[in-house]
C-alpha atoms as a PDB file:
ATOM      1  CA  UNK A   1      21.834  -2.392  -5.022  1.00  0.00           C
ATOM      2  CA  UNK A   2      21.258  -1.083  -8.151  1.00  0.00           C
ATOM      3  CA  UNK A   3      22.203  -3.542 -11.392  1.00  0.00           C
ATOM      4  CA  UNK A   4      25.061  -2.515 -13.592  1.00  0.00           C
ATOM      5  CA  UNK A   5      24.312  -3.921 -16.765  1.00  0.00           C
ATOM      6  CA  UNK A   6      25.400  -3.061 -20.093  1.00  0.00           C
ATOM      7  CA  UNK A   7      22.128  -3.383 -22.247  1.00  0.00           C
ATOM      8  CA  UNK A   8      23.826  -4.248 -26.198  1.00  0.00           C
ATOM      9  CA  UNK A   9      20.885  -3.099 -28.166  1.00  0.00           C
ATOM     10  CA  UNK A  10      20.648   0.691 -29.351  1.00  0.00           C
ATOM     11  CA  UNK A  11      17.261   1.268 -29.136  1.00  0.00           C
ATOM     12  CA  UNK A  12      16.540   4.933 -29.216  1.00  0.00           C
ATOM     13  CA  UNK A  13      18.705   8.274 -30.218  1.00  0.00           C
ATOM     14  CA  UNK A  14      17.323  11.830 -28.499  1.00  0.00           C
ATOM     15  CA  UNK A  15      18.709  14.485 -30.191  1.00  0.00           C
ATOM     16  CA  UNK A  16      18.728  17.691 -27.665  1.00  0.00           C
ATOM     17  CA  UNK A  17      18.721  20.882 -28.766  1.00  0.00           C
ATOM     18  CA  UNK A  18      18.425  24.392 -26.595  1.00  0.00           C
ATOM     19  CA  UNK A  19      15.064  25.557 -26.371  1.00  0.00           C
ATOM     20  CA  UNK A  20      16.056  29.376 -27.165  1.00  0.00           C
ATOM     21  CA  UNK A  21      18.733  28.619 -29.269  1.00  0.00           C
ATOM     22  CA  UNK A  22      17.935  25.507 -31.586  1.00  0.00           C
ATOM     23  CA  UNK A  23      21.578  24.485 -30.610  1.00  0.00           C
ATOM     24  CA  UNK A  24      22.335  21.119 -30.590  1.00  0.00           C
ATOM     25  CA  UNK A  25      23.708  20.656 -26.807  1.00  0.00           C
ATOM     26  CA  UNK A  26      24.080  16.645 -26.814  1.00  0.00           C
ATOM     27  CA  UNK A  27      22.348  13.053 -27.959  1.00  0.00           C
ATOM     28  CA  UNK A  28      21.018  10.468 -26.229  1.00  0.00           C
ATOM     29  CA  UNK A  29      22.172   7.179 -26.758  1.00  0.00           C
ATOM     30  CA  UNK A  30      19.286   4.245 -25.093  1.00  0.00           C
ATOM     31  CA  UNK A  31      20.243   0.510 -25.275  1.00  0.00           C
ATOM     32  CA  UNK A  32      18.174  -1.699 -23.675  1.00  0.00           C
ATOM     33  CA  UNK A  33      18.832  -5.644 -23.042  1.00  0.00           C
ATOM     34  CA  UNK A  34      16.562  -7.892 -24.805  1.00  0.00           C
ATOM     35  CA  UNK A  35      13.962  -8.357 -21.807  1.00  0.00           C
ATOM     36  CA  UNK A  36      14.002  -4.769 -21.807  1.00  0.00           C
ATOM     37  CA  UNK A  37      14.723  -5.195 -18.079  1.00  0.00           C
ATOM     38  CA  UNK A  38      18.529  -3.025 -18.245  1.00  0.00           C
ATOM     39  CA  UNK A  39      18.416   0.562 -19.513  1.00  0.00           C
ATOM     40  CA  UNK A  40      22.076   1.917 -20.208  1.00  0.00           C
ATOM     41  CA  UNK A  41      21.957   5.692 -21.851  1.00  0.00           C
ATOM     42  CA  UNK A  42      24.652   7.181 -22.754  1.00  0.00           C
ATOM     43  CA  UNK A  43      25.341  11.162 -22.871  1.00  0.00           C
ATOM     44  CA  UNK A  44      27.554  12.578 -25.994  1.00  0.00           C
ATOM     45  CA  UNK A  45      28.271  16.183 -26.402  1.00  0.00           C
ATOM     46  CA  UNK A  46      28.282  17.494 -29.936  1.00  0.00           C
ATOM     47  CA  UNK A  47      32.660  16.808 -29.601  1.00  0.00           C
ATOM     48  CA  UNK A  48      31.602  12.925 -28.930  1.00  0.00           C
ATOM     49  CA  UNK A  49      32.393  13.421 -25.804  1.00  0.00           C
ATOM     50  CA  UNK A  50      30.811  11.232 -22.810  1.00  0.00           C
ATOM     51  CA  UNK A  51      29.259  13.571 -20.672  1.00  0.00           C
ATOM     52  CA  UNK A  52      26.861  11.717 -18.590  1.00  0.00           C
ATOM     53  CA  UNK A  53      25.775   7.925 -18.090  1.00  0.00           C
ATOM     54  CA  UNK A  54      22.797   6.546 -16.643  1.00  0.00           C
ATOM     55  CA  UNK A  55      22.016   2.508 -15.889  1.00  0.00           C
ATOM     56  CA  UNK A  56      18.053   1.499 -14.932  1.00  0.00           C
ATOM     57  CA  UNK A  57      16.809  -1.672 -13.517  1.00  0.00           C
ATOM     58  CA  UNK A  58      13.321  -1.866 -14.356  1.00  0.00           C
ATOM     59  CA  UNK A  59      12.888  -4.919 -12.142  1.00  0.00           C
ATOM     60  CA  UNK A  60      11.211  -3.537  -9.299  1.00  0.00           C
ATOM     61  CA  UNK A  61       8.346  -1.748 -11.894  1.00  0.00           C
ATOM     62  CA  UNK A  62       8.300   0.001 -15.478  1.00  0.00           C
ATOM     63  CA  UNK A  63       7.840   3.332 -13.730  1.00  0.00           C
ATOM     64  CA  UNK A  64       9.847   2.857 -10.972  1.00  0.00           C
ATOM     65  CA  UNK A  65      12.993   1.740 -11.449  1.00  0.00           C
ATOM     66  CA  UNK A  66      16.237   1.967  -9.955  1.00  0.00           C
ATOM     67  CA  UNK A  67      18.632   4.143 -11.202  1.00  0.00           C
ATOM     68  CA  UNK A  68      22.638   4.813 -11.006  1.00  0.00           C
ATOM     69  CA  UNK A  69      23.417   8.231 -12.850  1.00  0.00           C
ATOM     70  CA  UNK A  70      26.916   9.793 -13.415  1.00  0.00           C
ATOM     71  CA  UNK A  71      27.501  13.345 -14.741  1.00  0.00           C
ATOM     72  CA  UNK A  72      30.835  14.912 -15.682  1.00  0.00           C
ATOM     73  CA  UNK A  73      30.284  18.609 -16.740  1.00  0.00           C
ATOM     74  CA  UNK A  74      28.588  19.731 -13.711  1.00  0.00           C
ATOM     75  CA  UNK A  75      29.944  16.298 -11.558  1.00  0.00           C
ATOM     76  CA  UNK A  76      27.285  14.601  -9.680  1.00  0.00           C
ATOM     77  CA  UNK A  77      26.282  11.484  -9.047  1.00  0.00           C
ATOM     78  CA  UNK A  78      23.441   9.642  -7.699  1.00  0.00           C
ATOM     79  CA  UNK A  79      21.657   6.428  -7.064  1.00  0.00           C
ATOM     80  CA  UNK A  80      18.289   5.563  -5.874  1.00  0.00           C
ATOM     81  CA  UNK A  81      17.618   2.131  -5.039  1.00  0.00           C
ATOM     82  CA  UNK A  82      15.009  -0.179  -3.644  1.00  0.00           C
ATOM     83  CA  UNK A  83      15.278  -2.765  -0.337  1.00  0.00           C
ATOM     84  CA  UNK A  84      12.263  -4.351   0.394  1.00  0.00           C
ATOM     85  CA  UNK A  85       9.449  -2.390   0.272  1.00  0.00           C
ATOM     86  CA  UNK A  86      11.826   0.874   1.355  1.00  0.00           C
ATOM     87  CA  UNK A  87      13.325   3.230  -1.237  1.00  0.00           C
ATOM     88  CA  UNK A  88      16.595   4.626  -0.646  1.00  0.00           C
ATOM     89  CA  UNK A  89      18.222   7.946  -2.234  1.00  0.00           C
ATOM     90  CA  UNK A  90      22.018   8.320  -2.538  1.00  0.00           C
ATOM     91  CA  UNK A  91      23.669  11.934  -3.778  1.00  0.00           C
ATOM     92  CA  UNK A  92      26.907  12.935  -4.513  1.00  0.00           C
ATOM     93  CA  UNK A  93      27.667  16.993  -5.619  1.00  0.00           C
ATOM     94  CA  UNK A  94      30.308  18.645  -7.316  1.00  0.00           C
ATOM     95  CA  UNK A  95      32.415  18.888  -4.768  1.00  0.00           C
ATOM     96  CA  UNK A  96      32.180  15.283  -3.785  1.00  0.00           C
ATOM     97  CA  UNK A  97      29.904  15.895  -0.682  1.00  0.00           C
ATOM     98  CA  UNK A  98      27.615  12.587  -0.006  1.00  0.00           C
ATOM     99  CA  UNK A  99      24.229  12.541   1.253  1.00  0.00           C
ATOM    100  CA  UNK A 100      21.406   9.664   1.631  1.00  0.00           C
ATOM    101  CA  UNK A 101      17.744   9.877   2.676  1.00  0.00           C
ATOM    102  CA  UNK A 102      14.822   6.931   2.179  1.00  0.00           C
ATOM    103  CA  UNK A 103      12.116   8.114   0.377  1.00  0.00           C
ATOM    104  CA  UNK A 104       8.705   7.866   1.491  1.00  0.00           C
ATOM    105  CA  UNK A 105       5.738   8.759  -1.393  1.00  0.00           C
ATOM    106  CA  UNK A 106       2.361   9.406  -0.335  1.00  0.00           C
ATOM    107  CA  UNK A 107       1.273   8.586  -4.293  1.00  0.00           C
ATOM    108  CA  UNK A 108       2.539   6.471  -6.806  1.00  0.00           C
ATOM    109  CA  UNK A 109       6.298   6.931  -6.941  1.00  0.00           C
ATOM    110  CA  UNK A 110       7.515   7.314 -10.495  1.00  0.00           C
ATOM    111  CA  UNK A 111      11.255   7.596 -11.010  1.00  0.00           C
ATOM    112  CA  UNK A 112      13.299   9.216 -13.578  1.00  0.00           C
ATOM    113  CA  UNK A 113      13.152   7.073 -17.088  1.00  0.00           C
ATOM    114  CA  UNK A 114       9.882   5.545 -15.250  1.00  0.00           C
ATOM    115  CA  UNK A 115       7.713   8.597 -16.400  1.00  0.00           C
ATOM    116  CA  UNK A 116       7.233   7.838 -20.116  1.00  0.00           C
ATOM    117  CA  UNK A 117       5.808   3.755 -18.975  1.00  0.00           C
ATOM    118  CA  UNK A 118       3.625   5.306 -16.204  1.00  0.00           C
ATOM    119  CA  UNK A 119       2.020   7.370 -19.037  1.00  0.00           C
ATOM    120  CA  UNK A 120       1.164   4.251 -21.116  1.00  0.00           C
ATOM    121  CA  UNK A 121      -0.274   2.494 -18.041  1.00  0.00           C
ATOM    122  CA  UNK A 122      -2.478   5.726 -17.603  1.00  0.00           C
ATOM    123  CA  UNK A 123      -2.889   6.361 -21.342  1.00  0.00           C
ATOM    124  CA  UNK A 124      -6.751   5.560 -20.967  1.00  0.00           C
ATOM    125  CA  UNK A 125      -6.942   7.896 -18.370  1.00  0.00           C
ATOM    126  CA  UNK A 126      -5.207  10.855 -19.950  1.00  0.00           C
ATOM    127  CA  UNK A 127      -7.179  10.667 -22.978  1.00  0.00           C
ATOM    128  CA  UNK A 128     -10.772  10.800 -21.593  1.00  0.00           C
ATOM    129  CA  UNK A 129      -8.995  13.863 -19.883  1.00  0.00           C
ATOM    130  CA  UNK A 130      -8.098  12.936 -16.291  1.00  0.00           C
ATOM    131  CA  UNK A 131      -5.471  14.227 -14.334  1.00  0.00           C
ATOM    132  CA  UNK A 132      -2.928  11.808 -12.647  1.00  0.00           C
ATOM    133  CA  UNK A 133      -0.232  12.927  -9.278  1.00  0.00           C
ATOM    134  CA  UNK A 134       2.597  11.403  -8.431  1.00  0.00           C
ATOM    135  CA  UNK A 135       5.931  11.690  -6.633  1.00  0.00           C
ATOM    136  CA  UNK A 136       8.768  12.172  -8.532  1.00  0.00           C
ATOM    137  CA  UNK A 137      12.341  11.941  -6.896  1.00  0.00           C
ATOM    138  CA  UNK A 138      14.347  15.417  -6.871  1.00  0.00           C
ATOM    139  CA  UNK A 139      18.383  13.685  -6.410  1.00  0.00           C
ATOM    140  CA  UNK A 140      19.860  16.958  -5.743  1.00  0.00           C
ATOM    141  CA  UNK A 141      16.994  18.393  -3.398  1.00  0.00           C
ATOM    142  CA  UNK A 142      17.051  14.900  -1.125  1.00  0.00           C
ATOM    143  CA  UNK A 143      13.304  15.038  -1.258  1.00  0.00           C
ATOM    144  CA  UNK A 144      10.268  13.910  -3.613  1.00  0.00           C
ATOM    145  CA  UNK A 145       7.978  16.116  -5.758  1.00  0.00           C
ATOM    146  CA  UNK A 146       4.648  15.993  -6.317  1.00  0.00           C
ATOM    147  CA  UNK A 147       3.747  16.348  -9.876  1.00  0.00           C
ATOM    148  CA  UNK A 148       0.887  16.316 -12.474  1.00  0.00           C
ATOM    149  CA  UNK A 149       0.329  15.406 -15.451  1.00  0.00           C
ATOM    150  CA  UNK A 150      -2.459  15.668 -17.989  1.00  0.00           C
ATOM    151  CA  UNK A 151      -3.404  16.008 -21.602  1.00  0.00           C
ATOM    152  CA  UNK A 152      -2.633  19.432 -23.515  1.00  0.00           C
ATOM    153  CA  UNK A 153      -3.243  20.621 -26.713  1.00  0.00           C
ATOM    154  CA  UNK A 154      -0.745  19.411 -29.389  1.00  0.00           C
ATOM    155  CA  UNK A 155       0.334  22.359 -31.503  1.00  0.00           C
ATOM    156  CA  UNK A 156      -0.380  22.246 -35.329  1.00  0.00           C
ATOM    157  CA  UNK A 157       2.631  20.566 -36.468  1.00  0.00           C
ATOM    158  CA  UNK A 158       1.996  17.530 -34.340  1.00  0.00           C
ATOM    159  CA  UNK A 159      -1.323  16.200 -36.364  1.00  0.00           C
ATOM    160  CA  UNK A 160      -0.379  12.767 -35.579  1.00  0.00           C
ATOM    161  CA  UNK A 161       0.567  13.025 -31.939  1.00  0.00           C
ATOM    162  CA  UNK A 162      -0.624  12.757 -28.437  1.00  0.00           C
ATOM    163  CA  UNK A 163       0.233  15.962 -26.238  1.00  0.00           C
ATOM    164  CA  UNK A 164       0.935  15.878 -22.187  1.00  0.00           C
ATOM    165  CA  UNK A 165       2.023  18.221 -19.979  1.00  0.00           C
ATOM    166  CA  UNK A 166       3.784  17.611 -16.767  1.00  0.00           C
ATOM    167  CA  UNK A 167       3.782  20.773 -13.738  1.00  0.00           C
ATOM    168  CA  UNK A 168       3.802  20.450 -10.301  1.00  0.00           C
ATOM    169  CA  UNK A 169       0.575  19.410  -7.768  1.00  0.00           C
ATOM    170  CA  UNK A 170       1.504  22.215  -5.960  1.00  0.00           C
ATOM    171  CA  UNK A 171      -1.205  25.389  -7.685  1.00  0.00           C
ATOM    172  CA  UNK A 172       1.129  28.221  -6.519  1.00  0.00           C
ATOM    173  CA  UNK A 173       4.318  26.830  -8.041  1.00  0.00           C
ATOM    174  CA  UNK A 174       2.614  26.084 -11.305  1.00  0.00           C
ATOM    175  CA  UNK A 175       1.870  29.804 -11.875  1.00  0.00           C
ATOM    176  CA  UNK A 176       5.889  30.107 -11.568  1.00  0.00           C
ATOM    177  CA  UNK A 177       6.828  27.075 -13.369  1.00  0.00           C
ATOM    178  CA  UNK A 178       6.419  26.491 -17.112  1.00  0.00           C
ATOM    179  CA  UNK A 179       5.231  22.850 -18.025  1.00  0.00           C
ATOM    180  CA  UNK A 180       7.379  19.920 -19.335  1.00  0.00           C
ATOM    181  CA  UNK A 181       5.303  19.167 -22.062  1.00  0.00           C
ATOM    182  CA  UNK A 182       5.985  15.688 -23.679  1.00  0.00           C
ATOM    183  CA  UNK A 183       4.407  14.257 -27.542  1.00  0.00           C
ATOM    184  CA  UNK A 184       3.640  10.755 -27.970  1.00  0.00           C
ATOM    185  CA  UNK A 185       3.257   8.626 -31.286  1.00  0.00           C
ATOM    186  CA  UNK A 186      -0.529   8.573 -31.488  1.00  0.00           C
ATOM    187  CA  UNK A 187      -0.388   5.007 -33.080  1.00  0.00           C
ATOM    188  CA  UNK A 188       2.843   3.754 -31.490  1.00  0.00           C
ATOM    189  CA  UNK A 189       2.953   5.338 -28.468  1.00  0.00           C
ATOM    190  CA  UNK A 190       6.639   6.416 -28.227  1.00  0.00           C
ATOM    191  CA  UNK A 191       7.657   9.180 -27.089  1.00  0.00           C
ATOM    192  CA  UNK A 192       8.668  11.820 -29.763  1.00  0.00           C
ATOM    193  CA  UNK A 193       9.684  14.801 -28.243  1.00  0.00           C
ATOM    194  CA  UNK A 194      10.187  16.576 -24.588  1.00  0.00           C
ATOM    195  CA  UNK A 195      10.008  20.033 -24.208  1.00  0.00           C
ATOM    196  CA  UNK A 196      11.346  21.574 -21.379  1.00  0.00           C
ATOM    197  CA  UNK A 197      13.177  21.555 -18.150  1.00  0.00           C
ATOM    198  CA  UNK A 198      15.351  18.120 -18.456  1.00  0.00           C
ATOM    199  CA  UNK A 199      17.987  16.176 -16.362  1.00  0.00           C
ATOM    200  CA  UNK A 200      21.155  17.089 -17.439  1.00  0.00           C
ATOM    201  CA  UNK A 201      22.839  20.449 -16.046  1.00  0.00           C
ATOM    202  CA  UNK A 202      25.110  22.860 -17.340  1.00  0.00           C
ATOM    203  CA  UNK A 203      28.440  23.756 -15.787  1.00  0.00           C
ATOM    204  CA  UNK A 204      27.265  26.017 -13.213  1.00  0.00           C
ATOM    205  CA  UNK A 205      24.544  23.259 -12.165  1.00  0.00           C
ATOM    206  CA  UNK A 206      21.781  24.712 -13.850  1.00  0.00           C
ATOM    207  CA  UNK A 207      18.960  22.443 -15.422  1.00  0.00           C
ATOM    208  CA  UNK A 208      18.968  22.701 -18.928  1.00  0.00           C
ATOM    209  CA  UNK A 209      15.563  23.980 -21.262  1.00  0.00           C
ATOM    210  CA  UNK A 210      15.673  21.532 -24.018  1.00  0.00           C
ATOM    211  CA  UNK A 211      13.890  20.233 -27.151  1.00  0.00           C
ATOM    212  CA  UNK A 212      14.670  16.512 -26.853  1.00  0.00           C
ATOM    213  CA  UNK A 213      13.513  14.510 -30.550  1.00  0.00           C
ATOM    214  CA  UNK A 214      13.663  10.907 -30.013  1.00  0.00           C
ATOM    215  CA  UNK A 215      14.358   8.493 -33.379  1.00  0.00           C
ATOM    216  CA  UNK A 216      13.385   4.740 -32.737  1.00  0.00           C
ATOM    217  CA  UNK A 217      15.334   2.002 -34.737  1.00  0.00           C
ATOM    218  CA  UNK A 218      12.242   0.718 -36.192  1.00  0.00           C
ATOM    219  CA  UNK A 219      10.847   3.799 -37.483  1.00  0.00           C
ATOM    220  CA  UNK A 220      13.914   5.647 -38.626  1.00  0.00           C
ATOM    221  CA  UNK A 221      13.535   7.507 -42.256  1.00  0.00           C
ATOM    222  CA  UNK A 222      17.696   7.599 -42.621  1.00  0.00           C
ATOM    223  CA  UNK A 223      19.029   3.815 -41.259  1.00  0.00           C
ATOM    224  CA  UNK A 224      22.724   4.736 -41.784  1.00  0.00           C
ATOM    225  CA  UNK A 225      21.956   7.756 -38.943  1.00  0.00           C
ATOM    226  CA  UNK A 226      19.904   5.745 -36.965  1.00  0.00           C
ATOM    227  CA  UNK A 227      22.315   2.484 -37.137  1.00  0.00           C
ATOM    228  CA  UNK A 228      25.430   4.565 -36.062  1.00  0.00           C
ATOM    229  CA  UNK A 229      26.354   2.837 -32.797  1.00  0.00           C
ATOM    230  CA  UNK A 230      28.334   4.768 -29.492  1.00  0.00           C
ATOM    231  CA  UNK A 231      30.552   2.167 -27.793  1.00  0.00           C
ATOM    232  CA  UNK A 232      30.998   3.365 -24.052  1.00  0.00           C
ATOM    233  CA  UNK A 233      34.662   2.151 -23.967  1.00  0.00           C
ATOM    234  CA  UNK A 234      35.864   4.173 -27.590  1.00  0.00           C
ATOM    235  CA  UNK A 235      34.380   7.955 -26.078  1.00  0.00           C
ATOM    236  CA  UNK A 236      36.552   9.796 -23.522  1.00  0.00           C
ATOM    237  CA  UNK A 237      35.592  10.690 -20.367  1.00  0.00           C
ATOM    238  CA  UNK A 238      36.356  13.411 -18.318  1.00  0.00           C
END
């Protein structure tokens, strides 16, 4: 069963904004514990609300781990977990309808959160220009996708980053589909900024297009932003 753990450390804010609008639509609060093993992210809407909250246990791999996420505006819920060598899927919609499925990948399985340390484990790859597939768990479909990702063109305000973009495997779907398209650090490696379709819906329980910027503790230019801290038990929650 997944592992509820409260990681204490504030680690990362994401700052989310719409891609058409520029609106803010919510931050991203990441604490991790300090084995970096528990992963607690908390949701806020631009109220300070709680609108969603995620806990990964990176235990059974960096890019795999597994996951319990709760979601308030557009209520869902959904945990994928790992017995054995079997991976199990566990979904809950708005109207508090439960499903369940094992997943079976046929590549390397990369799950939520997991994504951004599969990339470092296949940074060598990506740069000299190969293209890496992978299954990538859909909660609300039941089912796995196959993506890919590979290295893009950064545009010209990104001089000192490294530019990905993920689509699916599947040719025909990419010509519908437009990329995820994520910018790493080219010295540190963090992830900066994701561009595209994300994880959190709106209240009709459509995915929203956003412009995610990510701020890390150690490299933040305004400390009294960066050291502002969101304790779970002071925000409401629907």
């Amino acid at each position: 069963m997944t592992s509820i753990v409260y990681a204490d450390k504030l680690v990362i804010i994401g700052d989310a904004y719409a891609l058409n609008t520029g609106q803010l639509l919510y931050q991203e609060f990441h604490y991790y514990s300090e084995d970096g093993l528990d992963h607690h992210v908390v949701y806020i809407s631009p109220e300070k609300t709680k609108i969603a909250e995620k806990f990964l246990n990176y235990r059974s791999g960096k890019a795999s781990p597994e996951v319990n996420h709760q979601a308030w505006v557009y209520a869902e819920k959904f945990q994928i977990t790992r017995a054995g060598k079997q991976w199990f899927l566990a979904y809950t919609d708005n109207e508090n309808r439960q499903s369940k499925t094992t997943l079976v990948a046929t590549r390397p399985l990369v799950i939520d959160a997991g994504f951004d340390h599969y990339i470092r484990q296949q940074w060598s790859s990506l740069l000299t220009g190969s293209s890496m597939k992978f299954d990538f768990p859909a909660p609300s479909r039941l089912s796995l996708v196959g993506l890919l990702i590979k290295r893009k063109r950064c545009t010209d305000d990104q001089l000192q980053a490294i530019c990905f973009a993920i689509n699916s495997s599947n040719w025909f779907i990419r010509l519908l589909l437009d990329p995820i398209e994520l910018s790493y650090d080219k010295n540190t490696r963090q992830l900066i900024r994701f561009k595209g379709l994300g994880n959190m819906l709106d209240k009709y329980g459509n995915s929203l297009k956003v412009n995610i910027r990510y701020r890390y503790q150690d490299l933040c230019i305004d400390q009294t932003v960066c050291d502002q801290e969101v304790i779970a038990e002071d925000i409401a929650t629907p």
